[in-house]
PDB file of N, CA and C in Angstrom:
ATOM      1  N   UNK A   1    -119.941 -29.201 -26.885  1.00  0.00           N
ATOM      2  CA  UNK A   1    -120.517 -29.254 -28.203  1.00  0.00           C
ATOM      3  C   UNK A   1    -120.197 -27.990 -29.000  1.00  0.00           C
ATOM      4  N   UNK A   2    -120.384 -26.969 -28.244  1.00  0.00           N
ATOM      5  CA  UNK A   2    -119.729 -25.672 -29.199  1.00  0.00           C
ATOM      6  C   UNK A   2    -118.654 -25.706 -29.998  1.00  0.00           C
ATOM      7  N   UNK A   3    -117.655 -26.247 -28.622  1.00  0.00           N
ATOM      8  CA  UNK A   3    -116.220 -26.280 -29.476  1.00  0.00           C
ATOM      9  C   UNK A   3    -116.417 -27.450 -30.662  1.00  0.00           C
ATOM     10  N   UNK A   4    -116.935 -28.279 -30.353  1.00  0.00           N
ATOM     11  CA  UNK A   4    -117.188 -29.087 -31.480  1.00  0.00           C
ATOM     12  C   UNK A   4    -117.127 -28.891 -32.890  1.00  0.00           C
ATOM     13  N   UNK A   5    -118.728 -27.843 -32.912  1.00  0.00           N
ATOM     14  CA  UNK A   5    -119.062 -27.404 -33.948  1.00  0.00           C
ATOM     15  C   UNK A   5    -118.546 -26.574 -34.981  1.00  0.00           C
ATOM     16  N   UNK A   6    -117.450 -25.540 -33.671  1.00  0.00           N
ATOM     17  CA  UNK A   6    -116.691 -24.434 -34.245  1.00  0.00           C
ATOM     18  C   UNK A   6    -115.190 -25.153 -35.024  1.00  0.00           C
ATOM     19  N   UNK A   7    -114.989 -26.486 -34.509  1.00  0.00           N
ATOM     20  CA  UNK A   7    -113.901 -27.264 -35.156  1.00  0.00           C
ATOM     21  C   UNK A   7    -114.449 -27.802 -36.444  1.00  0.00           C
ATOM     22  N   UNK A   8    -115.453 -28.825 -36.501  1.00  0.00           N
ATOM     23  CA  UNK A   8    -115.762 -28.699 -37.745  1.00  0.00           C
ATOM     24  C   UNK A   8    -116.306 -27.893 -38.742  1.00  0.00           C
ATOM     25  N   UNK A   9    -116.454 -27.059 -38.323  1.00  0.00           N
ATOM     26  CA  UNK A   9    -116.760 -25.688 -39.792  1.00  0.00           C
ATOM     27  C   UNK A   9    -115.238 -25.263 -40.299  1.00  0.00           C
ATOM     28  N   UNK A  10    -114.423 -25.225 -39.062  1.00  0.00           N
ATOM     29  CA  UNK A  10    -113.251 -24.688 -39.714  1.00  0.00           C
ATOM     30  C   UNK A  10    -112.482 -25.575 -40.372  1.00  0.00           C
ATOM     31  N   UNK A  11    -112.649 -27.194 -39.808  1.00  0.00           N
ATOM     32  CA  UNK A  11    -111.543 -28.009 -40.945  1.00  0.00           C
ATOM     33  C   UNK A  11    -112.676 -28.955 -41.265  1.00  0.00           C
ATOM     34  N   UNK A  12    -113.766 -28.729 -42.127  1.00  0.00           N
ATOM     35  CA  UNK A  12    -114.786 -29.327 -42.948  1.00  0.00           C
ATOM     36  C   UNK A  12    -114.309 -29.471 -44.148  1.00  0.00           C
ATOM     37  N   UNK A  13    -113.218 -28.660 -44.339  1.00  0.00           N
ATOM     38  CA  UNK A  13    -112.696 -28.910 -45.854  1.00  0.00           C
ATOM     39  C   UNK A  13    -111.442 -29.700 -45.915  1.00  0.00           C
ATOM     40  N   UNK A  14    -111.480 -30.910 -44.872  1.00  0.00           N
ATOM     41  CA  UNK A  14    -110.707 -32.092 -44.923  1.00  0.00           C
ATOM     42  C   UNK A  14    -111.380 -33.484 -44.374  1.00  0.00           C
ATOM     43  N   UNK A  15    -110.907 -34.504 -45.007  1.00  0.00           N
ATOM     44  CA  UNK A  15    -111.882 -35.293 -45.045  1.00  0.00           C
ATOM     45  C   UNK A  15    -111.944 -36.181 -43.585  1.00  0.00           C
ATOM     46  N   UNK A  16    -110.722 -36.642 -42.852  1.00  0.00           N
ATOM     47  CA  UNK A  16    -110.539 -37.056 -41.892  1.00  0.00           C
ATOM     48  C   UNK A  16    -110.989 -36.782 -40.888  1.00  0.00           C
ATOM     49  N   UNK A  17    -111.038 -35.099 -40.659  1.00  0.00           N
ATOM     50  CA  UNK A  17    -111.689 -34.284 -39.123  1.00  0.00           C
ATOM     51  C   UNK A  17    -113.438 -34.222 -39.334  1.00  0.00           C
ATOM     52  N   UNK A  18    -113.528 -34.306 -40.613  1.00  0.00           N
ATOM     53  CA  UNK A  18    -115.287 -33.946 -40.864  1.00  0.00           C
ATOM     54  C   UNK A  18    -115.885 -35.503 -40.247  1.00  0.00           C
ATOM     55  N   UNK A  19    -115.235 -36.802 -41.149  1.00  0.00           N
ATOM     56  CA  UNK A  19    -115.400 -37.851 -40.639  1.00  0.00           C
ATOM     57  C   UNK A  19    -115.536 -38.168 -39.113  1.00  0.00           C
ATOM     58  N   UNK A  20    -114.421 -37.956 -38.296  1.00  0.00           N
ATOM     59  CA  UNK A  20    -114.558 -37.625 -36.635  1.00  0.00           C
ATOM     60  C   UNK A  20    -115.201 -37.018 -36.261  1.00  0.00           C
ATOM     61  N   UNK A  21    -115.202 -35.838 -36.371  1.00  0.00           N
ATOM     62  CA  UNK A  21    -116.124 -34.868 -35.526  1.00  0.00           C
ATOM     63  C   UNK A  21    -117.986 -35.440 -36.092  1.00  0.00           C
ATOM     64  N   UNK A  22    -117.775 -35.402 -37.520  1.00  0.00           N
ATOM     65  CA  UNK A  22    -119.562 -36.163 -37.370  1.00  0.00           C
ATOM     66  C   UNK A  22    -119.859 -36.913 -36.887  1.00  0.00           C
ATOM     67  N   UNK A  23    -119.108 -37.906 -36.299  1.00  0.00           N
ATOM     68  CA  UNK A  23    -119.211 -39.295 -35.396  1.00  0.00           C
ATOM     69  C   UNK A  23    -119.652 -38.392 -34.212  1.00  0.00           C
ATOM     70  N   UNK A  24    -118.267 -38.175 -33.289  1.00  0.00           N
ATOM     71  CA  UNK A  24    -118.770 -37.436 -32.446  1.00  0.00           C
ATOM     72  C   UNK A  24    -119.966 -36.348 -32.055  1.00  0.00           C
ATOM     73  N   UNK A  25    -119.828 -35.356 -33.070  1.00  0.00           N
ATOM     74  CA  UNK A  25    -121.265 -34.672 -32.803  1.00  0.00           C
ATOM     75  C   UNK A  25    -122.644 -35.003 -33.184  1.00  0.00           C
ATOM     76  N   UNK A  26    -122.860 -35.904 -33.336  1.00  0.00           N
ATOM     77  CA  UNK A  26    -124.143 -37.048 -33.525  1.00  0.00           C
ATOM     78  C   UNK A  26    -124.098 -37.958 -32.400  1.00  0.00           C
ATOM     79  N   UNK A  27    -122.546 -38.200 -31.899  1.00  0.00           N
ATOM     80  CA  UNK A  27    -122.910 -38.983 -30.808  1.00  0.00           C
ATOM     81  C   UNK A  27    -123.552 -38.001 -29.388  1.00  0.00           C
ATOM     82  N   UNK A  28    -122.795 -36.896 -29.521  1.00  0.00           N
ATOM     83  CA  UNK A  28    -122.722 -35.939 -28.264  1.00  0.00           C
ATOM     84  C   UNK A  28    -124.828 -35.561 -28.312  1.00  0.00           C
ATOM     85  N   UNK A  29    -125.219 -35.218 -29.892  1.00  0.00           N
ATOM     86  CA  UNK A  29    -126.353 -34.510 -29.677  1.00  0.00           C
ATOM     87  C   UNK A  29    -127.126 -35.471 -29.602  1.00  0.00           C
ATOM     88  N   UNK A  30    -126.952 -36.792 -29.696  1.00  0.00           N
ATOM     89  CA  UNK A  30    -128.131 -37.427 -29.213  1.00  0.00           C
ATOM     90  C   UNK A  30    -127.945 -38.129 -28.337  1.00  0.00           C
ATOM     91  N   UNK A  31    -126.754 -38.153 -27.248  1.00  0.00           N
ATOM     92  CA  UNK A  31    -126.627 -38.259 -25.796  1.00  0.00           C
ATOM     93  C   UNK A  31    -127.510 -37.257 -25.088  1.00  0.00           C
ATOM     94  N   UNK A  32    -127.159 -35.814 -25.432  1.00  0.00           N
ATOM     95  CA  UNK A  32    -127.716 -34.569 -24.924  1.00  0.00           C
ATOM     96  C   UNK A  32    -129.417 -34.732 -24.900  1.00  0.00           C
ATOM     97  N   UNK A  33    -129.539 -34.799 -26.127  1.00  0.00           N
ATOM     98  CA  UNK A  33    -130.997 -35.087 -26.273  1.00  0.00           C
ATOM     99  C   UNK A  33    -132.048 -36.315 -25.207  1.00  0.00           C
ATOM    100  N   UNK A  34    -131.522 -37.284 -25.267  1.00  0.00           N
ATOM    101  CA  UNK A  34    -131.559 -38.133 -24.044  1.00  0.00           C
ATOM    102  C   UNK A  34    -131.586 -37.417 -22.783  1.00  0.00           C
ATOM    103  N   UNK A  35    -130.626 -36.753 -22.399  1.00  0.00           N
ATOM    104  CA  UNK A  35    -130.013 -36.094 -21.499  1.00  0.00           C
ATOM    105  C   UNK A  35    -131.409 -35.411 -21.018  1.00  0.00           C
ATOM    106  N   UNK A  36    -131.620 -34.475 -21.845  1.00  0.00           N
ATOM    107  CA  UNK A  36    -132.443 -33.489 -21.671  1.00  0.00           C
ATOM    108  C   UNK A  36    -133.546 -33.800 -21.264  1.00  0.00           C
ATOM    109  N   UNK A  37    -134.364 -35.168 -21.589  1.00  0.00           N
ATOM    110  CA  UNK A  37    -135.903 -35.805 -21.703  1.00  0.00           C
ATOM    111  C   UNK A  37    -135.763 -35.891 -19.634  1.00  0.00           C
ATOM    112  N   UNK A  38    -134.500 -36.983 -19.916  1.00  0.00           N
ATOM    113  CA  UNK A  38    -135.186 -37.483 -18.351  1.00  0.00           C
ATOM    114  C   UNK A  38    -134.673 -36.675 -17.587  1.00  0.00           C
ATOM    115  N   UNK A  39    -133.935 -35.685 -17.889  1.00  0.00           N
ATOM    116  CA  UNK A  39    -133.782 -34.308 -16.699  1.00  0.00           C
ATOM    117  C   UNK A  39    -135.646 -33.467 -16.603  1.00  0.00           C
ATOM    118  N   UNK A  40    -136.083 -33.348 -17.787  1.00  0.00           N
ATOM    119  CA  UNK A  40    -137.218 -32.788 -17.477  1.00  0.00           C
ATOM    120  C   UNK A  40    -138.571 -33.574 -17.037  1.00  0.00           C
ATOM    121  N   UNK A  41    -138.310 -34.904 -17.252  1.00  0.00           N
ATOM    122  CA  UNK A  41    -139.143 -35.673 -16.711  1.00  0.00           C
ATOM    123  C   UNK A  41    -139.082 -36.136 -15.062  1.00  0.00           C
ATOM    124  N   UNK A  42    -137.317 -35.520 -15.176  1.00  0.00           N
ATOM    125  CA  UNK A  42    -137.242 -35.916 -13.194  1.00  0.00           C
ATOM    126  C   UNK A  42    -137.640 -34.735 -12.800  1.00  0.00           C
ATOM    127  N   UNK A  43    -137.901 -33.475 -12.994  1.00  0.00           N
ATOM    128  CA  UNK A  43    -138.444 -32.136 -12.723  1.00  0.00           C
ATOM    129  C   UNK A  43    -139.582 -31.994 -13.182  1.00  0.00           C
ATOM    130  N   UNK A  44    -139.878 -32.847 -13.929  1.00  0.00           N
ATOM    131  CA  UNK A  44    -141.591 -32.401 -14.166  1.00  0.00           C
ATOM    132  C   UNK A  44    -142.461 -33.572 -13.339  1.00  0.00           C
ATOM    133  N   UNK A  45    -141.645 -34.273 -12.320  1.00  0.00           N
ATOM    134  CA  UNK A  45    -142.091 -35.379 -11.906  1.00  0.00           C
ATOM    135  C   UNK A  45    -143.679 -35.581 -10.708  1.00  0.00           C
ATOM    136  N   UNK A  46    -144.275 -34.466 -10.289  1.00  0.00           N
ATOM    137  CA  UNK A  46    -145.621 -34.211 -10.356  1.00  0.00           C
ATOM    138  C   UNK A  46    -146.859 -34.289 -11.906  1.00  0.00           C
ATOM    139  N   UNK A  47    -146.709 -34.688 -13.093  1.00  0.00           N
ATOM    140  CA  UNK A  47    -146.496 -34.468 -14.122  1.00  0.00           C
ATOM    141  C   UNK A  47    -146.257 -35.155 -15.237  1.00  0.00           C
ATOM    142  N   UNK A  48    -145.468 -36.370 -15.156  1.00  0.00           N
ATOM    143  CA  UNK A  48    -144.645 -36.980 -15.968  1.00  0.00           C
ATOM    144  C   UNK A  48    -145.379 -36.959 -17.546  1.00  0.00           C
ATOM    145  N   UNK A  49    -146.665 -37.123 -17.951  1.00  0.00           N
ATOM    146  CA  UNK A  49    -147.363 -37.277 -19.075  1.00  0.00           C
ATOM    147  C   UNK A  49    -146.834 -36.106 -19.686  1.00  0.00           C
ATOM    148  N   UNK A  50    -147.484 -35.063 -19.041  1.00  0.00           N
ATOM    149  CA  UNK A  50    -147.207 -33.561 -19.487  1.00  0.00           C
ATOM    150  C   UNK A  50    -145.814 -32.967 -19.949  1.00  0.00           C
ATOM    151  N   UNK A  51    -145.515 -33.564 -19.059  1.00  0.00           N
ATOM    152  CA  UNK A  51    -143.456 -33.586 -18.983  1.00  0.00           C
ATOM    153  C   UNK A  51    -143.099 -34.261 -20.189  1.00  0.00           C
ATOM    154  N   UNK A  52    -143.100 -35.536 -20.097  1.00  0.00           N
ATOM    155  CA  UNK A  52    -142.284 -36.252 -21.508  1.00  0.00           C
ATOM    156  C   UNK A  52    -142.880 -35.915 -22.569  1.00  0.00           C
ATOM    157  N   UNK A  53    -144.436 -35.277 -22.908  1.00  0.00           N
ATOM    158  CA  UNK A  53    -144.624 -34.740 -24.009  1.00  0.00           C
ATOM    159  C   UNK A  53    -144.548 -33.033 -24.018  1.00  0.00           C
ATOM    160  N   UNK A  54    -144.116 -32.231 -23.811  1.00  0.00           N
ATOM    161  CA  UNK A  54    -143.491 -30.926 -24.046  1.00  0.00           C
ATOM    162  C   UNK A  54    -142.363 -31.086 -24.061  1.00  0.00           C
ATOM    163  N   UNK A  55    -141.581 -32.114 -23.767  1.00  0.00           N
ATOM    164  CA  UNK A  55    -139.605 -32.071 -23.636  1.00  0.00           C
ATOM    165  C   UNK A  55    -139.392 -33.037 -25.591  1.00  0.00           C
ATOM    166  N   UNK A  56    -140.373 -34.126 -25.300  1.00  0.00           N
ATOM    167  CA  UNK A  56    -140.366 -34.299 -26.661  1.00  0.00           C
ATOM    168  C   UNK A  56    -140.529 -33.476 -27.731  1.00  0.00           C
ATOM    169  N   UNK A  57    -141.877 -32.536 -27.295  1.00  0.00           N
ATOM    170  CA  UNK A  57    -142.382 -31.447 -28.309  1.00  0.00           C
ATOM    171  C   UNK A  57    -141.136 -30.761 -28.908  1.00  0.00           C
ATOM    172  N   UNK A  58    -140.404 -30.256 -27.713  1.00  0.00           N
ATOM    173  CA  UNK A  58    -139.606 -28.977 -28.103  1.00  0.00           C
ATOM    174  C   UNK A  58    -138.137 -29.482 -28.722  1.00  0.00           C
ATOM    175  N   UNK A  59    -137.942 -31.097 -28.666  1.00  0.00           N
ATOM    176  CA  UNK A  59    -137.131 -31.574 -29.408  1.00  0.00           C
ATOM    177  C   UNK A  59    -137.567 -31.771 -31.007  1.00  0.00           C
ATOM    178  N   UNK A  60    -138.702 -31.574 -30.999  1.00  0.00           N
ATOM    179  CA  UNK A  60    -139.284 -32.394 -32.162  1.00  0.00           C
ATOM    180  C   UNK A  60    -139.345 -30.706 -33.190  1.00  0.00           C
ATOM    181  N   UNK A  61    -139.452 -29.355 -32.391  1.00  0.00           N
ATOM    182  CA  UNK A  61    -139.499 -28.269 -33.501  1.00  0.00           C
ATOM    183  C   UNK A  61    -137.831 -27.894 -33.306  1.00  0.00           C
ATOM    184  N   UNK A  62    -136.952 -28.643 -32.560  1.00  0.00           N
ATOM    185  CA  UNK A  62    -135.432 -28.306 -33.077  1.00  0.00           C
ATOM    186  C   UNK A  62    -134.946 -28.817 -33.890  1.00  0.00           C
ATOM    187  N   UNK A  63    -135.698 -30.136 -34.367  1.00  0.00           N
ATOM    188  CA  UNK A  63    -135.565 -30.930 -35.201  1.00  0.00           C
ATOM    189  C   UNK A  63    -136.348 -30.223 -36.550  1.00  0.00           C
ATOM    190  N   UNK A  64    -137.420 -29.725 -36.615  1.00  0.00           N
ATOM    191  CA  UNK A  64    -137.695 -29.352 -37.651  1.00  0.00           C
ATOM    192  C   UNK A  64    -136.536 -27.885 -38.437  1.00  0.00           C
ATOM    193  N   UNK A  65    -136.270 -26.853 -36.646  1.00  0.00           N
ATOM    194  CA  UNK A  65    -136.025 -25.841 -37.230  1.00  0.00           C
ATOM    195  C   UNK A  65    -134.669 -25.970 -38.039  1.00  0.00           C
ATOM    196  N   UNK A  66    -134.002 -26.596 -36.860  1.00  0.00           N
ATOM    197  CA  UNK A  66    -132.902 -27.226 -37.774  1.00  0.00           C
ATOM    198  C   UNK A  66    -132.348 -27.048 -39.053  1.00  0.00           C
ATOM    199  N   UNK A  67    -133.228 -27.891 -39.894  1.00  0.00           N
ATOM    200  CA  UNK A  67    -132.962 -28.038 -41.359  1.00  0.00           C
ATOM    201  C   UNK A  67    -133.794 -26.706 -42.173  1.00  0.00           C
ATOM    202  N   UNK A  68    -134.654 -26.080 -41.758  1.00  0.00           N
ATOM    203  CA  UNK A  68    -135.147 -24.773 -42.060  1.00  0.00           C
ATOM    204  C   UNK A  68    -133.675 -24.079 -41.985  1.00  0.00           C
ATOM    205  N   UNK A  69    -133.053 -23.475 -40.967  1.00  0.00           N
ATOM    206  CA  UNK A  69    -131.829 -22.714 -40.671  1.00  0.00           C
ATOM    207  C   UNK A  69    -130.528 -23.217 -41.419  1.00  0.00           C
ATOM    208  N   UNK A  70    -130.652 -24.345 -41.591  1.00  0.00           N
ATOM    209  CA  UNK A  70    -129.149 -24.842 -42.332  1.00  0.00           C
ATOM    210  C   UNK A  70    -129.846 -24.297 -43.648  1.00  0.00           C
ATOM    211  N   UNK A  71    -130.654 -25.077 -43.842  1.00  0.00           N
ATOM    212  CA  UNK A  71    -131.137 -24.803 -45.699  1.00  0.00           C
ATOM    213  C   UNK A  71    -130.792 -22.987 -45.917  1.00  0.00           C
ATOM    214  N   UNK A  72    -131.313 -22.100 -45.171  1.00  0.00           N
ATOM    215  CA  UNK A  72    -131.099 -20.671 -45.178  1.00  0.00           C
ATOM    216  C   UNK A  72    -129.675 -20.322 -45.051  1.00  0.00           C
ATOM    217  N   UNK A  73    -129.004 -20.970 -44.614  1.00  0.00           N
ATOM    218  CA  UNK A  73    -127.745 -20.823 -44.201  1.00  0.00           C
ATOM    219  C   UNK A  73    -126.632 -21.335 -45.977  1.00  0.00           C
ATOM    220  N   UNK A  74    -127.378 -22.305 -45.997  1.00  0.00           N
ATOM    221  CA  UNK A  74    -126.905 -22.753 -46.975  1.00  0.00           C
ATOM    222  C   UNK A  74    -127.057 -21.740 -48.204  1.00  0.00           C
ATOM    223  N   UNK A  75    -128.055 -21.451 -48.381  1.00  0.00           N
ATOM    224  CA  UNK A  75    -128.564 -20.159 -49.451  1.00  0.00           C
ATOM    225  C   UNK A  75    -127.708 -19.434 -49.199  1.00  0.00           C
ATOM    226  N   UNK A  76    -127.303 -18.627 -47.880  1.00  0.00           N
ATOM    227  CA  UNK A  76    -126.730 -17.233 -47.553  1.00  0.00           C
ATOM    228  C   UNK A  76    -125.191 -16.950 -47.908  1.00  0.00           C
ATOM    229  N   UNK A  77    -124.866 -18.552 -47.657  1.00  0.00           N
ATOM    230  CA  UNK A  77    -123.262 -18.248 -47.484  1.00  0.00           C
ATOM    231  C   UNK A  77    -122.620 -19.900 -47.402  1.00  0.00           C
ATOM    232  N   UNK A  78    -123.223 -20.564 -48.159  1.00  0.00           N
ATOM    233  CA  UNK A  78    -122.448 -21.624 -48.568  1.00  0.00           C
ATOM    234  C   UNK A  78    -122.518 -22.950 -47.802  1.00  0.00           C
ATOM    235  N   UNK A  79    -121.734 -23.965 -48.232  1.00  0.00           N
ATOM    236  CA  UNK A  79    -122.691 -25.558 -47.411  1.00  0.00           C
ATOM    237  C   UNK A  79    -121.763 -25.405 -46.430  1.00  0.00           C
ATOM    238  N   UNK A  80    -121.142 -24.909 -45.971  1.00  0.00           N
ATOM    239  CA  UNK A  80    -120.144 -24.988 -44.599  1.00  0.00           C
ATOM    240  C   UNK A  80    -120.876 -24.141 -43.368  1.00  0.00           C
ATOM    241  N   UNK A  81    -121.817 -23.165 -43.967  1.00  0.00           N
ATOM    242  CA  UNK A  81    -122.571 -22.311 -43.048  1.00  0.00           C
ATOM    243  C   UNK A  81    -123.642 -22.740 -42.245  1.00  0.00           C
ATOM    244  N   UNK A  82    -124.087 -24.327 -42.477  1.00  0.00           N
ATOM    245  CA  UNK A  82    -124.779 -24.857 -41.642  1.00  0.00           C
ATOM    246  C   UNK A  82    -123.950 -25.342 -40.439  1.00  0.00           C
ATOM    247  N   UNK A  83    -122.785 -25.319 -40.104  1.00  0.00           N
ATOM    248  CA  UNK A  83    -121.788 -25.865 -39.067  1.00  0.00           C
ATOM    249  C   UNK A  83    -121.617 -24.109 -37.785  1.00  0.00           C
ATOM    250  N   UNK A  84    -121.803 -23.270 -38.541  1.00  0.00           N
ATOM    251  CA  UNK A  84    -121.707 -22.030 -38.017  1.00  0.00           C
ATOM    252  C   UNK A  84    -122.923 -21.789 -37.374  1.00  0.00           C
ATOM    253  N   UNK A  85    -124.311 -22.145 -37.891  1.00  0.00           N
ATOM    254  CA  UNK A  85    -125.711 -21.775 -37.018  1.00  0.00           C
ATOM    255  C   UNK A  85    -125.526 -23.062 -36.163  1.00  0.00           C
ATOM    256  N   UNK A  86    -125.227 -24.000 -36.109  1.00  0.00           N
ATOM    257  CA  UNK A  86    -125.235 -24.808 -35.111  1.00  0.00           C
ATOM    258  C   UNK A  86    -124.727 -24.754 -34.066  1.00  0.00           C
ATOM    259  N   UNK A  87    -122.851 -24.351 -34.452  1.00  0.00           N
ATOM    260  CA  UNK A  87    -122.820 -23.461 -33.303  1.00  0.00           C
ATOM    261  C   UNK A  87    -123.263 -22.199 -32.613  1.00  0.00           C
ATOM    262  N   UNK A  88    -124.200 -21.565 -33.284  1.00  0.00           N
ATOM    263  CA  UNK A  88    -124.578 -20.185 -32.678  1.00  0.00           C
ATOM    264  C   UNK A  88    -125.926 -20.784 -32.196  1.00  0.00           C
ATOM    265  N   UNK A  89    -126.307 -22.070 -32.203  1.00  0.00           N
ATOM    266  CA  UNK A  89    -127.345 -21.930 -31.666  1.00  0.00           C
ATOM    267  C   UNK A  89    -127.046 -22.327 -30.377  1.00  0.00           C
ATOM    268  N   UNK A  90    -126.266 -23.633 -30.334  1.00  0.00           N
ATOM    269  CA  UNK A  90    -125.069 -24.437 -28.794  1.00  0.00           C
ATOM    270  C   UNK A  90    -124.955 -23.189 -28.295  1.00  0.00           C
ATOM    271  N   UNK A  91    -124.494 -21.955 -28.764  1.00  0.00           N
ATOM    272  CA  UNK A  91    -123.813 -21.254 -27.654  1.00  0.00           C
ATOM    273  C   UNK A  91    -125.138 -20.119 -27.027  1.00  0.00           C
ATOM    274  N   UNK A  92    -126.429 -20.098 -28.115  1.00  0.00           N
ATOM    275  CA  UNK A  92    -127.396 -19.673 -27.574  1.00  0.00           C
ATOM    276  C   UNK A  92    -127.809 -20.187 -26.605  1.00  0.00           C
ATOM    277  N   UNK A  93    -128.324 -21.801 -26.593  1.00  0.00           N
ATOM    278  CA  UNK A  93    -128.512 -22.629 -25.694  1.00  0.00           C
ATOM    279  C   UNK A  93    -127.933 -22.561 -24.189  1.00  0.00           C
ATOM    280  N   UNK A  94    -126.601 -22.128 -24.542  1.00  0.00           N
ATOM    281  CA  UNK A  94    -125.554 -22.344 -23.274  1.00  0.00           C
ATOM    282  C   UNK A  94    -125.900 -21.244 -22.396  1.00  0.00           C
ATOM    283  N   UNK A  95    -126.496 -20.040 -23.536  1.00  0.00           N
ATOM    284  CA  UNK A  95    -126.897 -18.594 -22.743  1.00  0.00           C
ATOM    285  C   UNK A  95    -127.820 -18.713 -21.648  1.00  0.00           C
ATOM    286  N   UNK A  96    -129.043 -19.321 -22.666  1.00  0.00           N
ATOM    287  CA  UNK A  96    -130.319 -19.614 -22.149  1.00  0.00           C
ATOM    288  C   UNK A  96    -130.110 -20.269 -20.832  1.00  0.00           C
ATOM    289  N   UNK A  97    -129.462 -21.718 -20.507  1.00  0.00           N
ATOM    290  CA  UNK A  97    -128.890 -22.358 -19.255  1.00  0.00           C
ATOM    291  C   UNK A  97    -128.380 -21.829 -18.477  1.00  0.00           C
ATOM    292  N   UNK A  98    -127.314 -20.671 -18.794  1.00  0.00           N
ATOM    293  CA  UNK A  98    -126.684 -20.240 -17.789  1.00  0.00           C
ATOM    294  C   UNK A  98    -128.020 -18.781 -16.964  1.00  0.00           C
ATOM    295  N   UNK A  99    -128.607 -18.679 -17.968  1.00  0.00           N
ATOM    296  CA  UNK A  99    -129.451 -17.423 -17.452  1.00  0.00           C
ATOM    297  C   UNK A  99    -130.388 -18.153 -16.121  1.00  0.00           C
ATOM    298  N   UNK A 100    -130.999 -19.607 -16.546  1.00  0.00           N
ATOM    299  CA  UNK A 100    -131.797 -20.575 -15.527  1.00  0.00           C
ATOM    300  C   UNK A 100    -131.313 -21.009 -14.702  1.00  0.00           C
ATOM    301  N   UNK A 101    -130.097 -21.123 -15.205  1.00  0.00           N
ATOM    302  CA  UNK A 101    -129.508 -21.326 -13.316  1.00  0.00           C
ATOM    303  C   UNK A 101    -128.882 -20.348 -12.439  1.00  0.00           C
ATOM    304  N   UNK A 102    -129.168 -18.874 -12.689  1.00  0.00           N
ATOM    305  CA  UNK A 102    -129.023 -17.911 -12.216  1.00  0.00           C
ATOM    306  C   UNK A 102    -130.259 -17.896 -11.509  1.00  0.00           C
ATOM    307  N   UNK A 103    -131.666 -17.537 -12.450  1.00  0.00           N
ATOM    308  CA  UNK A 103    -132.332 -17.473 -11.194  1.00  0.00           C
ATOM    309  C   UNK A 103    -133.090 -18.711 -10.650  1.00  0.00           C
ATOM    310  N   UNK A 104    -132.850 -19.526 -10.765  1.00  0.00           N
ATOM    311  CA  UNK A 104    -133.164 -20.731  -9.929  1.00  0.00           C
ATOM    312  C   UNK A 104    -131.981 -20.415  -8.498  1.00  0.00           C
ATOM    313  N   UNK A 105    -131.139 -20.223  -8.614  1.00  0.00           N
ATOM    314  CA  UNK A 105    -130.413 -19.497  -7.242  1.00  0.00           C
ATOM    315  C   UNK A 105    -130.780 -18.635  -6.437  1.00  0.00           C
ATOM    316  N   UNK A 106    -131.667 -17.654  -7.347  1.00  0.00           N
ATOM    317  CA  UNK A 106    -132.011 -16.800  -6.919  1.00  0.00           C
ATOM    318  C   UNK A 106    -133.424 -17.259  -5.955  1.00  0.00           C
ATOM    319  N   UNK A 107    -133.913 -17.891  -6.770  1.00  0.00           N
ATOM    320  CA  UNK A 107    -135.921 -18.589  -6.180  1.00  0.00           C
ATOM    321  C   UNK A 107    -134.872 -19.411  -4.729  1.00  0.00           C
ATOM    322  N   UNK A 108    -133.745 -19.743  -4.469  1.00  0.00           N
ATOM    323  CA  UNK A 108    -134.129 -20.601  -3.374  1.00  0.00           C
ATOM    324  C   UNK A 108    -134.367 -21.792  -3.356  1.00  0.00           C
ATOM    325  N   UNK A 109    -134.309 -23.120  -2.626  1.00  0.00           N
ATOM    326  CA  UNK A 109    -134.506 -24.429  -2.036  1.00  0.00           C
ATOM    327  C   UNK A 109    -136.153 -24.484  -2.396  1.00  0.00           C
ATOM    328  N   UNK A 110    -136.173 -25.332  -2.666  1.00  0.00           N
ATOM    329  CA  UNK A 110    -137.704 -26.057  -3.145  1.00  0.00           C
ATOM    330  C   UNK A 110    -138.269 -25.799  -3.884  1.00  0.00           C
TER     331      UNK A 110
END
């Protein structure tokens, strides 16, 4: 998805690649999003109530922040600059993941 994002900001100012890649990255983020629910619902599976509503929750304020950050983005530096926080957030995200499965290696089996 990063690379994604970082492709359409850079050729957003043609009409063919913006067309594709929005297909695709709408398809990818709401595969992911899916993705994400029943991964935390198979890990929150002592749980499940609690689980599918905090995995929803925290989809539901990325969804808000979202359009808060583009709109700012948009103010700062133009309508192409919402394609740039999206990717900086993917690659935040990617940080965050890679940091959890560091120490989940670290905690050990069970």
């Amino acid at each position: 998805m990063l690379l994604g994002w970082c492709a359409f900001a850079l050729t957003a100012a043609h009409v063919v690649p913006t067309v594709v890649l929005a297909f695709l990255q709408g398809a990818l983020s709401f595969a992911v999003g899916s993705t994400l629910i029943a991964y935390a619902l198979y890990a929150g599976a002592d749980s499940p109530v609690l689980t599918g509503g905090l995995a929803t929750a925290s989809l539901n304020v990325g969804a808000a922040a979202g359009p808060v950050l583009g709109g700012l983005a948009i103010g700062a530096a133009g309508f192409r600059e919402p394609l740039w926080v999206s990717a900086a957030l993917v690659g935040t995200a990617l940080c965050v993941a890679a940091g959890s499965v560091r120490l989940g290696d670290r905690e050990g089996p069970g």
